[in-house]
N, C-alpha and C. Protein backbone atom coordinates (compact mmCIF):
# COMPACT_ATOMS: atom_id res chain seq x y z
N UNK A 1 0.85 -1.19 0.00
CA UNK A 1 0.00 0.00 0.00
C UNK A 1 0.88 1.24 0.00
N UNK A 2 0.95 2.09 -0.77
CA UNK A 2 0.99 4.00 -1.07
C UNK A 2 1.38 4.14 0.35
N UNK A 3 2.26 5.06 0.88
CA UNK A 3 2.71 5.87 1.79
C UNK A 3 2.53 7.31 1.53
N UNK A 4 1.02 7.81 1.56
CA UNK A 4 1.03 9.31 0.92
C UNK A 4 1.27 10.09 2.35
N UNK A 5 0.95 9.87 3.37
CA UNK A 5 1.12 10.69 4.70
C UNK A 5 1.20 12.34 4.13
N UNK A 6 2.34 12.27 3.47
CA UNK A 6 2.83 14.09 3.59
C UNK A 6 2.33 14.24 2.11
N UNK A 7 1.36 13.86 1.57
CA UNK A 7 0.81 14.32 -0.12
C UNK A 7 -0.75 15.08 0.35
N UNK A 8 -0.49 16.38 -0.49
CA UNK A 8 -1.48 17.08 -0.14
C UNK A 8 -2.44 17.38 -1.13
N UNK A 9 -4.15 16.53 -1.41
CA UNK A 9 -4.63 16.85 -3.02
C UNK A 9 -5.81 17.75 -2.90
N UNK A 10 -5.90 18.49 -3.72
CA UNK A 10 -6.90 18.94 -3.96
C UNK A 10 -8.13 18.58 -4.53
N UNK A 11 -9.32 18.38 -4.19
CA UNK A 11 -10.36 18.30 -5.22
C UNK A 11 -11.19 19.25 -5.45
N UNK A 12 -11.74 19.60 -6.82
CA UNK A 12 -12.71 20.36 -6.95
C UNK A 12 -13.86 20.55 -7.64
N UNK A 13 -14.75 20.38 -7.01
CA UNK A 13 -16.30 20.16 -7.66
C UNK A 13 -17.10 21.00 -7.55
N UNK A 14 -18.38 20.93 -8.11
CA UNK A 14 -19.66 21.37 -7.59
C UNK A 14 -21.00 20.45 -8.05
N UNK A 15 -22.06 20.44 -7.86
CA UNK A 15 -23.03 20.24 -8.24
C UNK A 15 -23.10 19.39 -9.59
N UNK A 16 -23.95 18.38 -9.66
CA UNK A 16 -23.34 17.20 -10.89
C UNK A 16 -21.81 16.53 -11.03
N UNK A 17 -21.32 16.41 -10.53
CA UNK A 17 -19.83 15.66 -10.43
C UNK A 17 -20.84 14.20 -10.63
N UNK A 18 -19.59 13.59 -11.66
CA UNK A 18 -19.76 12.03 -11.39
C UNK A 18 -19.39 11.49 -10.04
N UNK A 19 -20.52 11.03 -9.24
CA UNK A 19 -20.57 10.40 -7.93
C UNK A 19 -19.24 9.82 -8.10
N UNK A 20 -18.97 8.32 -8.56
CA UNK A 20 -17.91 7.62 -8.38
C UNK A 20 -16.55 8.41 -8.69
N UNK A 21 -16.79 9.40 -9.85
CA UNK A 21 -14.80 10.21 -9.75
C UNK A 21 -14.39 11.05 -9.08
N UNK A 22 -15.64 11.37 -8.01
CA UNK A 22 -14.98 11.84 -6.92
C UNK A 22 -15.18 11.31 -5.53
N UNK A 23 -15.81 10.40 -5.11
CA UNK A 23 -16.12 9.49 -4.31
C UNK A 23 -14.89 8.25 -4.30
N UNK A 24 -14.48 7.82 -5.28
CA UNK A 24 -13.57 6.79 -5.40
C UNK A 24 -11.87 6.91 -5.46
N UNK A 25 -11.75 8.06 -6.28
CA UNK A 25 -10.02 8.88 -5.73
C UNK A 25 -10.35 9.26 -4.65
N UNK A 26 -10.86 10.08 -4.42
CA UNK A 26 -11.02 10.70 -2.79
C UNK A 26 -10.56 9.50 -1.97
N UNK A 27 -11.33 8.04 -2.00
CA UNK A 27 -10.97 7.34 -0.97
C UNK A 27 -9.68 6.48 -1.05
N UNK A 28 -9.50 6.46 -2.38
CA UNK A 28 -7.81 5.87 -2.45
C UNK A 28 -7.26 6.85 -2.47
N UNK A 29 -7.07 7.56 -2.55
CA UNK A 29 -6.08 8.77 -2.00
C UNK A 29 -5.74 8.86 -0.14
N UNK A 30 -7.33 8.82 0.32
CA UNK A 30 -7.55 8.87 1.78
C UNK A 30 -6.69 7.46 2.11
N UNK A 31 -7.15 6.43 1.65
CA UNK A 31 -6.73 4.99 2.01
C UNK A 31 -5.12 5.47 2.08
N UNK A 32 -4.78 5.70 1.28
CA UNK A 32 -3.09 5.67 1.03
C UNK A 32 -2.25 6.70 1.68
N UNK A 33 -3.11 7.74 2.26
CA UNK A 33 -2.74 8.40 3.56
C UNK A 33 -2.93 9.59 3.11
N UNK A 34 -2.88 9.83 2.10
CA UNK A 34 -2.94 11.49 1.69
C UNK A 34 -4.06 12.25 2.58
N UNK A 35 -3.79 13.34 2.90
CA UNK A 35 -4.94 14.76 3.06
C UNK A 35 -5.79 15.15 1.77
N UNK A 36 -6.94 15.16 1.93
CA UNK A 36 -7.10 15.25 0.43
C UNK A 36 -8.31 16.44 1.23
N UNK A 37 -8.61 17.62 0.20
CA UNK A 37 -9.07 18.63 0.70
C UNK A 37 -10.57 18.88 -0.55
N UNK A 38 -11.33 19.66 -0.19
CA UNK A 38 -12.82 19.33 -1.29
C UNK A 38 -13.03 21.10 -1.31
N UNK A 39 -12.73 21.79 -2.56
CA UNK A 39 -13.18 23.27 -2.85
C UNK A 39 -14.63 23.23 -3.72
N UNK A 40 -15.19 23.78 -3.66
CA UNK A 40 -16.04 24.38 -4.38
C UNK A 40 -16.62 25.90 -4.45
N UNK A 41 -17.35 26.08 -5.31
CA UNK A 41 -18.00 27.26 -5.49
C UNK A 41 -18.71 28.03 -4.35
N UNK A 42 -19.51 27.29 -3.68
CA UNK A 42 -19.98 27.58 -2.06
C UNK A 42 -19.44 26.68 -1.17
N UNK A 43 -19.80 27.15 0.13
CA UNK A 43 -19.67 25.88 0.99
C UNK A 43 -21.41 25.07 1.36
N UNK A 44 -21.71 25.03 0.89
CA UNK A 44 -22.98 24.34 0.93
C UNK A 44 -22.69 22.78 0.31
N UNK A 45 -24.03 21.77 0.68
CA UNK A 45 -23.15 20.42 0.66
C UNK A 45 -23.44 20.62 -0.99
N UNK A 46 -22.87 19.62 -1.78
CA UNK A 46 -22.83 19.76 -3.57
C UNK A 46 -23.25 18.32 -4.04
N UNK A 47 -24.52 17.86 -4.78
CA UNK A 47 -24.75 16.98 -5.30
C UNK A 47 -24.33 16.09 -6.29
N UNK A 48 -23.89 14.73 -6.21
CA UNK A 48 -23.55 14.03 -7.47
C UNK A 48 -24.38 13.55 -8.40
N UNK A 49 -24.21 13.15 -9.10
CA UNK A 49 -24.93 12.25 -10.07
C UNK A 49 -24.36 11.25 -10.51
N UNK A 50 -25.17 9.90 -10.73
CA UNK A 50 -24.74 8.71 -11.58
C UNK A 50 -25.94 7.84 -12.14
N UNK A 51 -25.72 8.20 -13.46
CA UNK A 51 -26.47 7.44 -14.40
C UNK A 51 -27.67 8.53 -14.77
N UNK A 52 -27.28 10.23 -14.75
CA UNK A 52 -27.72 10.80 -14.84
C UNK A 52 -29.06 11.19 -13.32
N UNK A 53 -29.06 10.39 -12.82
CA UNK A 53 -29.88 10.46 -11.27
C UNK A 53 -28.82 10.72 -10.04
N UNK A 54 -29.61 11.90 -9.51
CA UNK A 54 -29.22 12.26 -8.36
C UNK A 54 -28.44 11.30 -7.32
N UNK A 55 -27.28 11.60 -6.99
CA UNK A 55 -26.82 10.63 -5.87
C UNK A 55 -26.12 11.10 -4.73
N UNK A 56 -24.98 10.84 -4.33
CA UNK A 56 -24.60 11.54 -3.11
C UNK A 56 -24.03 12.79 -2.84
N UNK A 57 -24.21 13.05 -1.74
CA UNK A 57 -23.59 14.90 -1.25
C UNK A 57 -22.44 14.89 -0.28
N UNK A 58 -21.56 15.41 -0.95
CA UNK A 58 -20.41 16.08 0.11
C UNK A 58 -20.19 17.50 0.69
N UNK A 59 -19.88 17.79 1.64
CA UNK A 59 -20.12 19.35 2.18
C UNK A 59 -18.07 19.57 2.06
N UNK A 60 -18.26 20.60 0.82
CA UNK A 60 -16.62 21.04 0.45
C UNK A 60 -16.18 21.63 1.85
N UNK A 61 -14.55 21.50 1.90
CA UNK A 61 -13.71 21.97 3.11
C UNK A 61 -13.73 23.35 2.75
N UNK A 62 -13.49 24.02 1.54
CA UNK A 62 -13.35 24.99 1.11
C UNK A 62 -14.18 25.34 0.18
N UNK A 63 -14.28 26.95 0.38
CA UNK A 63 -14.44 27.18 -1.41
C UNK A 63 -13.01 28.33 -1.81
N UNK A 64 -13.63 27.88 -3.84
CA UNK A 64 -12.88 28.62 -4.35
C UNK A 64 -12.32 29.40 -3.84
N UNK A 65 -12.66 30.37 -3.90
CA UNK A 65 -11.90 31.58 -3.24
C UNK A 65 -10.83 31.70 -1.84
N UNK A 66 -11.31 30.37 -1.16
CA UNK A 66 -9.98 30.09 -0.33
C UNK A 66 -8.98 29.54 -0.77
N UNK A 67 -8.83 28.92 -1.95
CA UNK A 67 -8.11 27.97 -1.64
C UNK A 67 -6.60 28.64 -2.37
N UNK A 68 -5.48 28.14 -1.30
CA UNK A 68 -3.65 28.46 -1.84
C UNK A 68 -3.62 27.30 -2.69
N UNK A 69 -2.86 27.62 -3.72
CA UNK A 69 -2.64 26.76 -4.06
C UNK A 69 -1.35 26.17 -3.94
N UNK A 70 -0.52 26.74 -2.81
CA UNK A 70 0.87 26.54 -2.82
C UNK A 70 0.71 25.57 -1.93
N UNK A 71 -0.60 25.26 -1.21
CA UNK A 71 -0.46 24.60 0.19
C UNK A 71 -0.62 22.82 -0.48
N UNK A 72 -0.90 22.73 -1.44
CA UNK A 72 -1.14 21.49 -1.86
C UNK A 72 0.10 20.74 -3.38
N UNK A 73 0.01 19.21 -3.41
CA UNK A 73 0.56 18.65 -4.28
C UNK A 73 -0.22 18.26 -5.68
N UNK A 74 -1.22 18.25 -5.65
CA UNK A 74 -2.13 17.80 -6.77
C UNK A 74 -3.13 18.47 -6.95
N UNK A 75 -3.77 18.24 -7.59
CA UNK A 75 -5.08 18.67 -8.08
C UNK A 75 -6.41 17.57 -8.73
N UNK A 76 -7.30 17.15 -8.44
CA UNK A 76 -8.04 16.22 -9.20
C UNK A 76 -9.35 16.80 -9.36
N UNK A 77 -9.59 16.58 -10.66
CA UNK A 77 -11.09 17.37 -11.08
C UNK A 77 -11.71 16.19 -11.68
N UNK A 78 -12.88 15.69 -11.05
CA UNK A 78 -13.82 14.55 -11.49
C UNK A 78 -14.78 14.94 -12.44
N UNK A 79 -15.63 14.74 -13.04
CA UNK A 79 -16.19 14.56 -14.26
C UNK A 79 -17.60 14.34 -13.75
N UNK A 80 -18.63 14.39 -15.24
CA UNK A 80 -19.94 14.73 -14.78
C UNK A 80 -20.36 15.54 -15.59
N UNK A 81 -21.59 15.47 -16.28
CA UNK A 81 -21.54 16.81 -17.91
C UNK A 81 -21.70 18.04 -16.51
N UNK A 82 -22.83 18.32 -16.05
CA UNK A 82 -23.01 19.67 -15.48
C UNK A 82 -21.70 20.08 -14.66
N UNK A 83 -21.11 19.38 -14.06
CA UNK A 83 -19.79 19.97 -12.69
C UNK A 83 -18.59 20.72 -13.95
N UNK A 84 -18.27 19.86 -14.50
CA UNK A 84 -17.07 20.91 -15.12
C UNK A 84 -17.45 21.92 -16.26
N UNK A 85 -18.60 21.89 -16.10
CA UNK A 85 -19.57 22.98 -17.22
C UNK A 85 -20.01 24.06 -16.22
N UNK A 86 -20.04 23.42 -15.34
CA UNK A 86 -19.86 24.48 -13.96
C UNK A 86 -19.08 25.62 -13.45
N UNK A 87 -17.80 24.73 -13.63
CA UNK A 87 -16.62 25.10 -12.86
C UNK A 87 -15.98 25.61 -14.06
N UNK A 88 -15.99 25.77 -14.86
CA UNK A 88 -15.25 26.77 -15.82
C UNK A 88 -15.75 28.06 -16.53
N UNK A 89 -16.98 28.26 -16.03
CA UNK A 89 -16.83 29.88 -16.00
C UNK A 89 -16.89 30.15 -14.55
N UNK A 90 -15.93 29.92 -13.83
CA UNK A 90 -15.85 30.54 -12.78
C UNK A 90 -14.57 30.56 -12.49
N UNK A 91 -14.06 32.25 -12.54
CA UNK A 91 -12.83 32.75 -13.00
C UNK A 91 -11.85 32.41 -12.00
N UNK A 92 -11.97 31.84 -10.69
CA UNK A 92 -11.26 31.31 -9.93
C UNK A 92 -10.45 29.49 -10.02
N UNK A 93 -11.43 29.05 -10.33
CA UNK A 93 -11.44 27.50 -10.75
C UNK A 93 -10.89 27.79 -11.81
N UNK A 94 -10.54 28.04 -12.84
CA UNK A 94 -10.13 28.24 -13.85
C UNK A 94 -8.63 28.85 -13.84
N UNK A 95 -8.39 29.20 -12.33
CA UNK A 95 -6.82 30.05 -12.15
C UNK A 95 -6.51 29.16 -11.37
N UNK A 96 -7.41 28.49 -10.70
CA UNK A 96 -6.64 27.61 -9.84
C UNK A 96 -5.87 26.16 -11.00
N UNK A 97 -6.32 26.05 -11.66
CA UNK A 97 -5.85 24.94 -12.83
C UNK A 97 -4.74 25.56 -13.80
N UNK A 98 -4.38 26.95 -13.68
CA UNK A 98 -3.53 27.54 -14.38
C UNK A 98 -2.66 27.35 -13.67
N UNK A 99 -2.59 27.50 -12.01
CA UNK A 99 -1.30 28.11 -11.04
C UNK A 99 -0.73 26.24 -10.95
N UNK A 100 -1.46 25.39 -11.18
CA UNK A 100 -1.26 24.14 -10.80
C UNK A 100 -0.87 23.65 -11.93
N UNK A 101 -0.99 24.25 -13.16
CA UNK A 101 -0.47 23.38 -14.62
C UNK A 101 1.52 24.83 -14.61
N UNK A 102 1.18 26.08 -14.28
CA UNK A 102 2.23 26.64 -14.02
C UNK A 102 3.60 26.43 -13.11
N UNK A 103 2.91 25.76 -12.25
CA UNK A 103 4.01 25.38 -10.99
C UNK A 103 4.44 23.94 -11.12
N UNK A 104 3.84 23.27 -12.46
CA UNK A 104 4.44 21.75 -12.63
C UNK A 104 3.92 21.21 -11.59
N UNK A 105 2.66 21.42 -11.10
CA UNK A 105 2.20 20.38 -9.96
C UNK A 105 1.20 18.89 -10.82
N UNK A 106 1.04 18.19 -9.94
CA UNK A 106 -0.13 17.18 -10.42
C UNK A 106 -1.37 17.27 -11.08
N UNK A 107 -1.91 17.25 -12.46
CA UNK A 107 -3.44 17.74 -12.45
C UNK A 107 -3.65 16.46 -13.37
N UNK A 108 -4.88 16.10 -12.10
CA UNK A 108 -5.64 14.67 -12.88
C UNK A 108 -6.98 14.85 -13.31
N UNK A 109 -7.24 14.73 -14.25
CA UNK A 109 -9.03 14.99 -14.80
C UNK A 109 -9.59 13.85 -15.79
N UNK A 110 -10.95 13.60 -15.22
CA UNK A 110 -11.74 12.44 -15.77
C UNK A 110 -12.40 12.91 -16.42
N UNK A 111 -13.22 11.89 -17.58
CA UNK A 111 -14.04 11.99 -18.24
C UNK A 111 -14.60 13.42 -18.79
N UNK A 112 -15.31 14.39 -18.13
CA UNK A 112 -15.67 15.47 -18.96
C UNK A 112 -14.90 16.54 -17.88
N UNK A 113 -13.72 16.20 -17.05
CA UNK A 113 -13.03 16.73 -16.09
C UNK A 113 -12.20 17.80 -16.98
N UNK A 114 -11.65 17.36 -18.15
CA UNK A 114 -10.63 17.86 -18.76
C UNK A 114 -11.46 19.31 -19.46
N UNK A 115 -12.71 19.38 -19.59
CA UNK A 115 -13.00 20.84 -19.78
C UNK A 115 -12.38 21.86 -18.97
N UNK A 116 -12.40 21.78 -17.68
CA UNK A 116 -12.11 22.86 -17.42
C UNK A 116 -10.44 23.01 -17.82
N UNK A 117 -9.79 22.10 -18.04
CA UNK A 117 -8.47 22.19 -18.92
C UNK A 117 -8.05 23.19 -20.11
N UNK A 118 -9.46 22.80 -20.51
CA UNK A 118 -8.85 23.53 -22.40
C UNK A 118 -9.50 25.16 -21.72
N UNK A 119 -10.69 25.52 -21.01
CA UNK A 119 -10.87 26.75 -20.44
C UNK A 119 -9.69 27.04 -19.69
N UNK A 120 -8.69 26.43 -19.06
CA UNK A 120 -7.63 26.86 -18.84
C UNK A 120 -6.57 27.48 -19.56
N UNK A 121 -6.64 26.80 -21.38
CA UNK A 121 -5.90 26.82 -22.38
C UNK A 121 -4.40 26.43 -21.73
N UNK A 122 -4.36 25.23 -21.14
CA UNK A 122 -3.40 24.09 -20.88
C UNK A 122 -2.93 23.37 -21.56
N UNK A 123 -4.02 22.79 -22.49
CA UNK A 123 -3.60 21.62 -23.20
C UNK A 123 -3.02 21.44 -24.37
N UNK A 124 -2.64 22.28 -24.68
CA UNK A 124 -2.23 22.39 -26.54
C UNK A 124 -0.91 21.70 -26.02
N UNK A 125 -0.70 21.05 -27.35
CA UNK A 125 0.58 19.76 -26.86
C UNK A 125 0.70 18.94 -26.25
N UNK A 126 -0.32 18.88 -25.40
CA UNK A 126 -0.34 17.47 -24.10
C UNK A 126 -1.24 16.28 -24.75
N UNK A 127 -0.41 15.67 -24.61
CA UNK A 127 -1.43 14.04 -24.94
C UNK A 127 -2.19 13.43 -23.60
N UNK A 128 -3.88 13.72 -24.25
CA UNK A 128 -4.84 13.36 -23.60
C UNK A 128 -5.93 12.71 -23.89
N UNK A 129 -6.70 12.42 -22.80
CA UNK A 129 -7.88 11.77 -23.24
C UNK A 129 -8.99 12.15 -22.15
N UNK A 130 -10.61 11.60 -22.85
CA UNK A 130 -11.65 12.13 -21.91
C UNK A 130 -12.62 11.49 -22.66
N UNK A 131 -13.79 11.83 -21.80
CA UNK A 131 -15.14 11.34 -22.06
C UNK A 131 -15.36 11.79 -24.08
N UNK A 132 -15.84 10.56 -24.99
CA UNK A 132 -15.70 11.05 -26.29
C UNK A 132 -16.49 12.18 -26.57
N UNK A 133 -17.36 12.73 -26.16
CA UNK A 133 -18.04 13.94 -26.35
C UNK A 133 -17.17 15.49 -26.55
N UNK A 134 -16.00 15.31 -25.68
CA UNK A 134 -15.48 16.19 -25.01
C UNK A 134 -13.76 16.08 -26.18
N UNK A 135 -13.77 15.11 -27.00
CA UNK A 135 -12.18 14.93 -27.72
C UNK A 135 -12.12 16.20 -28.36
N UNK A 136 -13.36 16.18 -29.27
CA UNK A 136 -13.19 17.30 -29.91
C UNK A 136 -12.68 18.88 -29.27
N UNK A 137 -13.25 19.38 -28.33
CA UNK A 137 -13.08 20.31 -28.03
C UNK A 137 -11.60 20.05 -27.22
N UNK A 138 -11.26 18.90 -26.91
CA UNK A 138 -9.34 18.57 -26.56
C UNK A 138 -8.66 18.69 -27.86
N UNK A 139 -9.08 18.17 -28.94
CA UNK A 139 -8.16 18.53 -29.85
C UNK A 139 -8.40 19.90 -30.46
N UNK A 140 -9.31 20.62 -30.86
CA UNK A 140 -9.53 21.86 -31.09
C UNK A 140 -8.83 23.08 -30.08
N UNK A 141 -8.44 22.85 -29.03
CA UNK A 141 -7.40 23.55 -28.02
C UNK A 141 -6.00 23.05 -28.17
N UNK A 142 -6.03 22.05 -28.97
CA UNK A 142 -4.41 21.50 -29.51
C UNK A 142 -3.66 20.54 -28.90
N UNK A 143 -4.85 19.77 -28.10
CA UNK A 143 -4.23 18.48 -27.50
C UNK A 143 -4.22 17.16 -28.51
N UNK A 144 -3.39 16.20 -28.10
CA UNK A 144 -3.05 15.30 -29.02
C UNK A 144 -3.76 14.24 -28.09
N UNK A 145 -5.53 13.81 -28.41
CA UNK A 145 -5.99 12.98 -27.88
C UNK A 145 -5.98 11.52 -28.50
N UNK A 146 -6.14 10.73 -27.22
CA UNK A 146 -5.82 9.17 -27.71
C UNK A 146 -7.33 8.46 -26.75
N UNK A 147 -7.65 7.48 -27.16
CA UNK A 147 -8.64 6.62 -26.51
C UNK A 147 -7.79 5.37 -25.87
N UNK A 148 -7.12 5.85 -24.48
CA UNK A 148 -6.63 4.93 -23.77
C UNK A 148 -7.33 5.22 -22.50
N UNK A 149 -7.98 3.95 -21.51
CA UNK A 149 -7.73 4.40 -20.17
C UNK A 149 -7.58 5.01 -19.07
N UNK A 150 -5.87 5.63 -19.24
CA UNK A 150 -5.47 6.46 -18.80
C UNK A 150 -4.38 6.64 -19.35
N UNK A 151 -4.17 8.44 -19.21
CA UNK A 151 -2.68 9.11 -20.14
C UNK A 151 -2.34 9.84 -19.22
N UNK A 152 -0.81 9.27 -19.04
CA UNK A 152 -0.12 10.16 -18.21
C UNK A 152 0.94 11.22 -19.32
N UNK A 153 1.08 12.65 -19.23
CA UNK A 153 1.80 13.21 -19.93
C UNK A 153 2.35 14.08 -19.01
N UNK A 154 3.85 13.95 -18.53
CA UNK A 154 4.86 14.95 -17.48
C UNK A 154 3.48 14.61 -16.37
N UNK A 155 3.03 15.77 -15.48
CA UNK A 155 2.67 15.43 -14.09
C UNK A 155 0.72 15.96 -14.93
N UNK A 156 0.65 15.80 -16.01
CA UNK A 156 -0.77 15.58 -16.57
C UNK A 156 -1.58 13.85 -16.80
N UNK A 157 -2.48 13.48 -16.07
CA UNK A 157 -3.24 12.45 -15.58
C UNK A 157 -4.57 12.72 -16.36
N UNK A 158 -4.55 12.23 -17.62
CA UNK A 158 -6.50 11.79 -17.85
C UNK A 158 -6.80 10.59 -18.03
N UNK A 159 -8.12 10.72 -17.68
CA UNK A 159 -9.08 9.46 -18.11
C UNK A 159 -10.19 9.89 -18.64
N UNK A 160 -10.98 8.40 -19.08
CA UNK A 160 -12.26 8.69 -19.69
C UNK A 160 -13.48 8.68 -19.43
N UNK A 161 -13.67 7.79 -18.29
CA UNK A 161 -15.13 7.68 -18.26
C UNK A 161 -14.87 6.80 -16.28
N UNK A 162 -16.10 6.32 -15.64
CA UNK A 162 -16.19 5.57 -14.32
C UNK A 162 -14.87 4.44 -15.02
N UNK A 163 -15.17 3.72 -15.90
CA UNK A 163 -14.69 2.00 -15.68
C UNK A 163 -13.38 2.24 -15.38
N UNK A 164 -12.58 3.67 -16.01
CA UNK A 164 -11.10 3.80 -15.93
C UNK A 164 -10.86 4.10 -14.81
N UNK A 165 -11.54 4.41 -13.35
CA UNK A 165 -11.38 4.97 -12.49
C UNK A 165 -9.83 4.41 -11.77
N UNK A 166 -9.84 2.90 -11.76
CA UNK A 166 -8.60 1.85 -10.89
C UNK A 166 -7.59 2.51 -11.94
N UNK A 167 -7.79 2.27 -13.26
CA UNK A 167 -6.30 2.74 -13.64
C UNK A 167 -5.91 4.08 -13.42
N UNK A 168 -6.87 5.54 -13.11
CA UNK A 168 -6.99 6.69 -12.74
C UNK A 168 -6.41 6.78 -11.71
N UNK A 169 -6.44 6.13 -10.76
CA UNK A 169 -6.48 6.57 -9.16
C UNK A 169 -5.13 5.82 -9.38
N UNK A 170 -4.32 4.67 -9.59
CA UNK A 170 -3.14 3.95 -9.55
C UNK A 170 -2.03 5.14 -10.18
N UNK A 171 -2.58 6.24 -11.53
CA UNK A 171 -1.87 6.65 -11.67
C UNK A 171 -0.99 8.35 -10.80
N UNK A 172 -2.15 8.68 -10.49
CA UNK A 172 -2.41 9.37 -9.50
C UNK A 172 -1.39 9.08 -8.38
N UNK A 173 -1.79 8.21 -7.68
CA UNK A 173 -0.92 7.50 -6.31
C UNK A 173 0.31 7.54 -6.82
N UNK A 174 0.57 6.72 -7.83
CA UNK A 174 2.37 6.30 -8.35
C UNK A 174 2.84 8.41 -9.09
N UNK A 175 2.00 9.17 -9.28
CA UNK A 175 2.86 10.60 -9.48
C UNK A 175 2.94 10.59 -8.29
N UNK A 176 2.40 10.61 -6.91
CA UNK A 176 2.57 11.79 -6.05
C UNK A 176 3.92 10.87 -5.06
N UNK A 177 4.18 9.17 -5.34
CA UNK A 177 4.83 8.53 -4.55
C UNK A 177 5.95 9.34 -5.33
N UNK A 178 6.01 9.39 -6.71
CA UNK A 178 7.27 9.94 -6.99
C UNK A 178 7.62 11.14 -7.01
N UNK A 179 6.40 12.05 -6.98
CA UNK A 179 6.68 13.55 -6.57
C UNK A 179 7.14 13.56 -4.64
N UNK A 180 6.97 12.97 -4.35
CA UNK A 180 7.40 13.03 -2.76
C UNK A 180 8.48 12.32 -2.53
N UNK A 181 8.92 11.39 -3.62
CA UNK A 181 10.58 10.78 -3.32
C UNK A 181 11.43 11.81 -4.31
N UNK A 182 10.99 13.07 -4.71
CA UNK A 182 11.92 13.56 -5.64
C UNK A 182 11.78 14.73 -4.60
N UNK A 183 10.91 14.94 -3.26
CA UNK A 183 11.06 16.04 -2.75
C UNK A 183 12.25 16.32 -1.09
């Protein structure tokens, strides 16, 4: 098992997140020791969805507007059509994915996670992948998308959809074991 103790991640959602991509890193992250911290837009609790029906609520540690981003190692943005359709016109969430793709930190995004990416204008050159709805607008920002799994590119982590979640979260764990043996 992961020795994350001193790995510090961020998550950030709101309202419509795919239940399981943020329910399921969250807890292998937690399992493996990390601090893992929950921003959103308010602090009010924020609803998931799966299978398009309402499902569970988490009440964020933070919101946007608190959050440093110096205080953390990663970043993970879960997926869900409404959450990252959410979270990217909102000019904070959108800087917070800049200061974290700027500082060479960790940024992992699922399935329709990677929107708020290309609203970042991050991705041009990075080889990625995501929910197929969403390629187009990855390659139209100038990413070099592939239909794998999961793509790791430098300390950039996507996936595509729930089933990739184990290979998501494995890749995740194995950056931050090696971002914390390189620290």
């Amino acid at each position: 098992m992961a020795d994350l103790t001193d790995a510090r991640v961020l998550m950030i959602a709101t309202d419509g997140f795919e239940n399981d991509e943020l329910f399921k890193p969250r807890q292998a992250l937690l399992d493996a020791g990390a601090k893992v911290t929950l921003a959103s837009i308010e602090s009010d609790p924020i609803q998931g969805e799966k299978g398009g029906e309402k499902a569970d609520t988490i009440t964020p540690d933070l919101t946007l507007r608190d959050v440093d981003t110096e205080e953390f190692d990663a970043l993970v943005i879960p997926g869900g059509v409404a959450n990252p359709d959410k979270m990217r016109v909102q000019g904070r969430a959108v800087q917070i994915v800049e200061e974290f793709m700027d500082d060479d930190k960790i940024v992992a995004a699922i399935c329709h996670g990677p929107w708020l990416l290309v609203e970042a204008d991050v991705v041009d050159g990075r080889k990625m992948t995501g929910w197929p709805s969403i390629r187009t607008d990855l390659e139209n920002a100038g990413a070099d998308v592939v239909d794998q799994e999961v793509v790791v590119d430098g300390k950039l982590i996507t996936s595509r959809k729930p089933d990739d979640i184990p290979a998501f979260n494995k890749a995740i764990i194995e950056a931050l074991q090696e971002e914390l043996a390189e620290a």
